[in-house]
N, C-alpha and C. Protein backbone atom coordinates (compact mmCIF):
# COMPACT_ATOMS: atom_id res chain seq x y z
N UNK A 1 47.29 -98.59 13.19
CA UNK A 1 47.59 -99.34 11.97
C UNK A 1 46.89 -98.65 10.80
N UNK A 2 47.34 -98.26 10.10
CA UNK A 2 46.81 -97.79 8.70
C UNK A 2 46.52 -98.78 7.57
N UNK A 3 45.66 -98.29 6.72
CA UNK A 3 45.43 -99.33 5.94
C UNK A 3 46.10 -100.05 4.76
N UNK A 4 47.11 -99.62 4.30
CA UNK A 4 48.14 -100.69 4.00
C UNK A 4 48.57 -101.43 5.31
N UNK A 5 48.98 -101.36 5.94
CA UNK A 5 49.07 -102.73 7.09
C UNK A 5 47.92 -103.52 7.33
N UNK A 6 46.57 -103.04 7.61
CA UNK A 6 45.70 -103.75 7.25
C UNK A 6 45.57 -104.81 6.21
N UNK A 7 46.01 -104.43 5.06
CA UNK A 7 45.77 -105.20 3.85
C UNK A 7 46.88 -106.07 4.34
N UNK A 8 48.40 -105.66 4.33
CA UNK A 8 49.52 -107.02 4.56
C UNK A 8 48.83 -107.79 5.41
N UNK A 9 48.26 -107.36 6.11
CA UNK A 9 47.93 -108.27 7.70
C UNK A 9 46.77 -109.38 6.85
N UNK A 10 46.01 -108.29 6.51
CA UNK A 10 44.81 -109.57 5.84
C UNK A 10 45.77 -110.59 4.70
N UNK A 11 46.63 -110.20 3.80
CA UNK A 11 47.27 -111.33 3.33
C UNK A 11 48.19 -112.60 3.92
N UNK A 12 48.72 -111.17 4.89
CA UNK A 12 50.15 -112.69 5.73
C UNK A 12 49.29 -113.54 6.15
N UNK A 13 48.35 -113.54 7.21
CA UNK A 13 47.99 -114.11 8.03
C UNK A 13 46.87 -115.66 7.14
N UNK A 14 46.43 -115.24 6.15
CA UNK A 14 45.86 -116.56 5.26
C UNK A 14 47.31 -117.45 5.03
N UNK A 15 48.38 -116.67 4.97
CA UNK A 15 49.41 -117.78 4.16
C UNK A 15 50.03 -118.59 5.53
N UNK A 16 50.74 -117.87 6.39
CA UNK A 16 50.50 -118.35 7.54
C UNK A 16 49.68 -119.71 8.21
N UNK A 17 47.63 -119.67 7.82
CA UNK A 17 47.35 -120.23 8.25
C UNK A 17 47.24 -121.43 7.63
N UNK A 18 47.83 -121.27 5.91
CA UNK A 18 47.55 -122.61 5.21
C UNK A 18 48.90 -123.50 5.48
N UNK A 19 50.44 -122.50 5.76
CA UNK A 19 51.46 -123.27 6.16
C UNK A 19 51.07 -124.18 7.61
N UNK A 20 50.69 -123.39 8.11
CA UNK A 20 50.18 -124.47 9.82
C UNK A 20 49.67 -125.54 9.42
N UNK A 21 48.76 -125.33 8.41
CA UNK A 21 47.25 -126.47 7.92
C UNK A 21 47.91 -127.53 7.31
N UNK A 22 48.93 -126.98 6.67
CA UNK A 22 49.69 -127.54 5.75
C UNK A 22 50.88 -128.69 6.55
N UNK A 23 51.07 -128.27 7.45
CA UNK A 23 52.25 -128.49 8.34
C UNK A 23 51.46 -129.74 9.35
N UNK A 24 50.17 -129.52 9.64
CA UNK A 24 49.34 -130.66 10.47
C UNK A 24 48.94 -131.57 9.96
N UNK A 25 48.49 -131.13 8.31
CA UNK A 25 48.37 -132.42 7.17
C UNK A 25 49.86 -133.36 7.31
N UNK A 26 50.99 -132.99 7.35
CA UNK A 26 52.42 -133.27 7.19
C UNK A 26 52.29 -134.70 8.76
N UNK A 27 52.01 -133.71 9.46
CA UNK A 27 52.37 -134.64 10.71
C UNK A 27 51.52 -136.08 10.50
N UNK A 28 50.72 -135.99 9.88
CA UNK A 28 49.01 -137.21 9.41
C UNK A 28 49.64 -138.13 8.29
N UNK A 29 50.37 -137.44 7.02
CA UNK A 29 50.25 -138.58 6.52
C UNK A 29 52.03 -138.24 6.07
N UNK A 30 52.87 -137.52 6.38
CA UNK A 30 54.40 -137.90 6.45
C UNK A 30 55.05 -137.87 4.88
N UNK A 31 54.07 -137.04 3.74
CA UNK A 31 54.26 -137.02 2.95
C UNK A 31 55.18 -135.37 2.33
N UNK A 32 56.83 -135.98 2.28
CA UNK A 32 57.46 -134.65 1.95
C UNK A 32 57.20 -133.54 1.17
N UNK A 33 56.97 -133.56 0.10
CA UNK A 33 56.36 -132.53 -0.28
C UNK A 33 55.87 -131.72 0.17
N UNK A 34 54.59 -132.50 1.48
CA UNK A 34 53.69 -131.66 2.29
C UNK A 34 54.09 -130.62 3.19
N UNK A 35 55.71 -131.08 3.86
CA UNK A 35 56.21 -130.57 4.03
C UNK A 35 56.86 -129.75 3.53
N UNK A 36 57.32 -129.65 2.15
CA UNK A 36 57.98 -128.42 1.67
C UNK A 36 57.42 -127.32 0.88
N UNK A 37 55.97 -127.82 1.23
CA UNK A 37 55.27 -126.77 0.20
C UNK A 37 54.96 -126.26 1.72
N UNK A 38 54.36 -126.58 3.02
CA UNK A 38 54.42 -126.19 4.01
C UNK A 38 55.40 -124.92 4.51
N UNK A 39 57.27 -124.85 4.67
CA UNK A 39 58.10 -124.31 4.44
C UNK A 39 57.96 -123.15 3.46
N UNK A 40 57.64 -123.27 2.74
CA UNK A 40 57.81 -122.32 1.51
C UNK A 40 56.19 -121.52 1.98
N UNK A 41 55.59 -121.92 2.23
CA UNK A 41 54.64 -120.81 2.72
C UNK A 41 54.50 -120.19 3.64
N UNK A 42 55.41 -120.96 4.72
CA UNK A 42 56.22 -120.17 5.96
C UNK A 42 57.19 -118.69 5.15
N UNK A 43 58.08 -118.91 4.59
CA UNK A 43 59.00 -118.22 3.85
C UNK A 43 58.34 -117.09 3.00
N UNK A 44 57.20 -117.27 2.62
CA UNK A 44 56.68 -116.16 1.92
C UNK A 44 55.74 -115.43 3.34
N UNK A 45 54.88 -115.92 4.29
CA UNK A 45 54.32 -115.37 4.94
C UNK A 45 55.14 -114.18 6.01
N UNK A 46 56.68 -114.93 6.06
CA UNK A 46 57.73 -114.19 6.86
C UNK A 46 58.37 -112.80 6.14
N UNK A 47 58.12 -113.29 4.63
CA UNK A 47 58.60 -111.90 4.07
C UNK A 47 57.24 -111.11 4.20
N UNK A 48 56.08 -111.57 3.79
CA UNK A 48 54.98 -109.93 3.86
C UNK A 48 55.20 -109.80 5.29
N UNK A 49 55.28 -110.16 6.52
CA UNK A 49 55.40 -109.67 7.10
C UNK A 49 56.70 -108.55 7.51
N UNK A 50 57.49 -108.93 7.21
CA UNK A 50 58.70 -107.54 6.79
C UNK A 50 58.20 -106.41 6.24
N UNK A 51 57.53 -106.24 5.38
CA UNK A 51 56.36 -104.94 4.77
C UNK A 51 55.53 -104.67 5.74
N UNK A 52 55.06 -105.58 6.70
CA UNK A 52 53.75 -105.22 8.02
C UNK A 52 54.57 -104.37 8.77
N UNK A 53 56.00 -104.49 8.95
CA UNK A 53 56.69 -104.84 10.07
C UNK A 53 56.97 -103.06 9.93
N UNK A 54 57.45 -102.77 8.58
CA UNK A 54 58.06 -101.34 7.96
C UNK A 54 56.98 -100.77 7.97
N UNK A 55 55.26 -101.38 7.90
CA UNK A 55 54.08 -100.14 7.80
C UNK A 55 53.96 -99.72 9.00
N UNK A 56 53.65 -100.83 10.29
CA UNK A 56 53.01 -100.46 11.41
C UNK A 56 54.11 -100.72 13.00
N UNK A 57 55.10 -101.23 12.28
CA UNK A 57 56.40 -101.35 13.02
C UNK A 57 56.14 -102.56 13.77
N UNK A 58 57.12 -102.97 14.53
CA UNK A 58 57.66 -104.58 15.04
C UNK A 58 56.72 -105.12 15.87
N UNK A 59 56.20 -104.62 17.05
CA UNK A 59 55.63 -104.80 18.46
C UNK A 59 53.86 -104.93 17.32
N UNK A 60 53.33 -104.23 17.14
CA UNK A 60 52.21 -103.92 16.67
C UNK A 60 52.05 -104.94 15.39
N UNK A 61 53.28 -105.02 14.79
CA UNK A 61 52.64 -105.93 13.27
C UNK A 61 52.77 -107.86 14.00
N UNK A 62 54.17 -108.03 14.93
CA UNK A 62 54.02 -109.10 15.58
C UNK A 62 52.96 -109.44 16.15
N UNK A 63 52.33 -108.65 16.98
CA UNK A 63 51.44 -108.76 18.01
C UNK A 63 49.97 -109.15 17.39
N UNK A 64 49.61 -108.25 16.13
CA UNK A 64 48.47 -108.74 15.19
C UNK A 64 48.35 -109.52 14.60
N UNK A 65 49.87 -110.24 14.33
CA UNK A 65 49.65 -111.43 13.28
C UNK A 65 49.39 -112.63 14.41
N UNK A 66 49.78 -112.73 15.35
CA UNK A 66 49.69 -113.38 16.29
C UNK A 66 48.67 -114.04 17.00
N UNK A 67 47.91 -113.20 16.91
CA UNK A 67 46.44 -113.24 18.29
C UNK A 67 45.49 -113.55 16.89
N UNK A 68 45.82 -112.91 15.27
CA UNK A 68 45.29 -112.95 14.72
C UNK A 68 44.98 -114.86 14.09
N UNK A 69 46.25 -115.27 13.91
CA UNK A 69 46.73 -116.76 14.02
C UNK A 69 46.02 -117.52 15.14
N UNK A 70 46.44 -116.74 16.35
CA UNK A 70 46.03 -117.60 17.49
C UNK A 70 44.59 -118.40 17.34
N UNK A 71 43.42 -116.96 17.20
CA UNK A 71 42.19 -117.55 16.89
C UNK A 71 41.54 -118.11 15.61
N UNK A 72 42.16 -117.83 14.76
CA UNK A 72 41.77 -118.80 13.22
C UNK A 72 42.31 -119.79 13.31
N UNK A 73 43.71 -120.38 13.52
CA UNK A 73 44.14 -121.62 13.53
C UNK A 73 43.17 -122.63 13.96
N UNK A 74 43.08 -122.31 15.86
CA UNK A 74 41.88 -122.78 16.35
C UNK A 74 40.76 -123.41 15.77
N UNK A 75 40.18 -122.23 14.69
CA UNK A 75 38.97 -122.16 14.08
C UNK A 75 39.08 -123.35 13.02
N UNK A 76 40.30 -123.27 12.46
CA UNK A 76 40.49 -124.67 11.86
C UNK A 76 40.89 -126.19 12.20
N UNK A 77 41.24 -125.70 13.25
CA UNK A 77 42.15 -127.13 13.98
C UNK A 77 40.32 -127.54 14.62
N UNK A 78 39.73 -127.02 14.90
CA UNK A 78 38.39 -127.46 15.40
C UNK A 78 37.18 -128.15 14.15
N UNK A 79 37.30 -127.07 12.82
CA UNK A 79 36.75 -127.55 11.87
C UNK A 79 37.14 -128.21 10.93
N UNK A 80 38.95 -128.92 10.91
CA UNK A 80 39.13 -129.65 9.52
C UNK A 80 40.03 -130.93 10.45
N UNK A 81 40.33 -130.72 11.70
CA UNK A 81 41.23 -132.01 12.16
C UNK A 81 40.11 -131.86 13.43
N UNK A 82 38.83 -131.77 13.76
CA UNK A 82 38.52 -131.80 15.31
C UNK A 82 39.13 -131.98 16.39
N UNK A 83 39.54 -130.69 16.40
CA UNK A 83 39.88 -130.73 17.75
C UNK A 83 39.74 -130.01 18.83
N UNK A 84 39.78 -129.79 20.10
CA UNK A 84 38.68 -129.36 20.60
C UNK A 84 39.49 -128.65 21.73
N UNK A 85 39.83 -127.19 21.61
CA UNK A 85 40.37 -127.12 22.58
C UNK A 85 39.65 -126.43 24.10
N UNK A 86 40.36 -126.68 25.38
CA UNK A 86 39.76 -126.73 26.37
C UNK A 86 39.50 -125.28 27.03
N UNK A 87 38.79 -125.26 28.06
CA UNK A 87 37.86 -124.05 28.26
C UNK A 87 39.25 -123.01 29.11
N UNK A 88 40.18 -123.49 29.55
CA UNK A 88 41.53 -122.30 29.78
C UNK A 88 41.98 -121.47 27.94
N UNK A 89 42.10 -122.96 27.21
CA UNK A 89 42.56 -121.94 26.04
C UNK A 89 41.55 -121.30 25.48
N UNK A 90 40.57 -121.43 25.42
CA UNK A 90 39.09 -120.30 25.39
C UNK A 90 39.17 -119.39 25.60
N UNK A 91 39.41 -118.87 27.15
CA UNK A 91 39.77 -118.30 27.75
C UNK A 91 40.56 -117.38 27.01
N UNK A 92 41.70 -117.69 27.10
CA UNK A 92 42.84 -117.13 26.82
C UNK A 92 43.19 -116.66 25.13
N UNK A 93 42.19 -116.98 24.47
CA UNK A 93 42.06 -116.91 23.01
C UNK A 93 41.10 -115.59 23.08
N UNK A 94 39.87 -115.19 24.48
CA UNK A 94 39.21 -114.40 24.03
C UNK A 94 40.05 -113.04 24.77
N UNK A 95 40.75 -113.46 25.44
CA UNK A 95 41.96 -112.34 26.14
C UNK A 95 42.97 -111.68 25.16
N UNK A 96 43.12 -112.73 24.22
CA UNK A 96 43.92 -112.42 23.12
C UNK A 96 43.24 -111.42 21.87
N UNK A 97 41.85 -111.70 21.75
CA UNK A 97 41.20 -111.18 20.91
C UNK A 97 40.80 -109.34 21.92
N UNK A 98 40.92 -109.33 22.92
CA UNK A 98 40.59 -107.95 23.55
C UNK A 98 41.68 -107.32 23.65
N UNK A 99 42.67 -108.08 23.61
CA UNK A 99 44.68 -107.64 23.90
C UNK A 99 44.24 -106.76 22.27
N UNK A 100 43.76 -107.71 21.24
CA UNK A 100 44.01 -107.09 20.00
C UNK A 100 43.64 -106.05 19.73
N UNK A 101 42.37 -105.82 20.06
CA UNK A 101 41.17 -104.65 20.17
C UNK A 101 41.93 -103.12 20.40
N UNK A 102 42.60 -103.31 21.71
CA UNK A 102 43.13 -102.30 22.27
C UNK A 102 43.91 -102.02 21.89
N UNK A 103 45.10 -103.23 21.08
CA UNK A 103 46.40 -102.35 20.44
C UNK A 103 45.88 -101.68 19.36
N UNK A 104 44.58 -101.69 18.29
CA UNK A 104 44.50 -101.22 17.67
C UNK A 104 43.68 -100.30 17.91
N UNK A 105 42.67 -99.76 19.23
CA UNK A 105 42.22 -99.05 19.11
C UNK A 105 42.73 -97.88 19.02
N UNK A 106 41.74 -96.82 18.15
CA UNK A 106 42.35 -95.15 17.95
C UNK A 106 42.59 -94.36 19.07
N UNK A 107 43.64 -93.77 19.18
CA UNK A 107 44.55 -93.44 20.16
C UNK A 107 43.89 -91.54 19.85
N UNK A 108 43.80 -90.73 20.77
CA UNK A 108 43.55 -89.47 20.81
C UNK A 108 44.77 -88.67 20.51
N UNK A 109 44.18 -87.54 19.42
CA UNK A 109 45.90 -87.19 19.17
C UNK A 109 46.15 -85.91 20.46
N UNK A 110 47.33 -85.62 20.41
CA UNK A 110 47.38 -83.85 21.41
C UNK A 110 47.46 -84.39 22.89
């Protein structure tokens, strides 16, 4: 990944996590708006990722935004709605974070 994909990645993935945030507020108090400002930050997070997608290509920009989501969501769903998830998805969140490691680690050229 080079560092323009880096940077998309560091932007999609905040917008991303405020549509989720945004989207769990929605389910709490059922207020539309919440929902469509929710949507619309889906819609913009889906286009930078089309620019991730053209820097570092499909498999690699999917795969980062992903694992990248996986464990911040978490991080919020634990610190703004408590919730607590259980020691398999732990697990499997820190599998996700070593899955990540490796797709990005530097590859030897020759």
């Amino acid at each position: 990944m080079n560092s323009a994909a880096i940077l998309w990645l560091a932007g999609a993935v905040p917008v991303f996590l405020a549509a989720a945030s945004a989207t769990r507020s929605y389910v709490s108090n059922g207020l539309p708006w919440v929902l469509v400002g929710s949507l619309t930050l889906y819609c913009v997070g889906n286009l930078m990722m089309v620019k991730l997608m053209r820097e570092s290509g499909l498999g690699v920009a999917i795969s980062a935004s992903s694992v990248a989501q996986l464990i911040l969501i978490n991080v919020i769903a634990f610190a703004v709605f408590q919730e607590r998830p259980p020691v398999t998805q732990l697990i499997g969140m820190g599998l996700g974070l070593i899955g990540f490691v490796l797709m990005l680690w530097p590859q030897a050229k020759g």
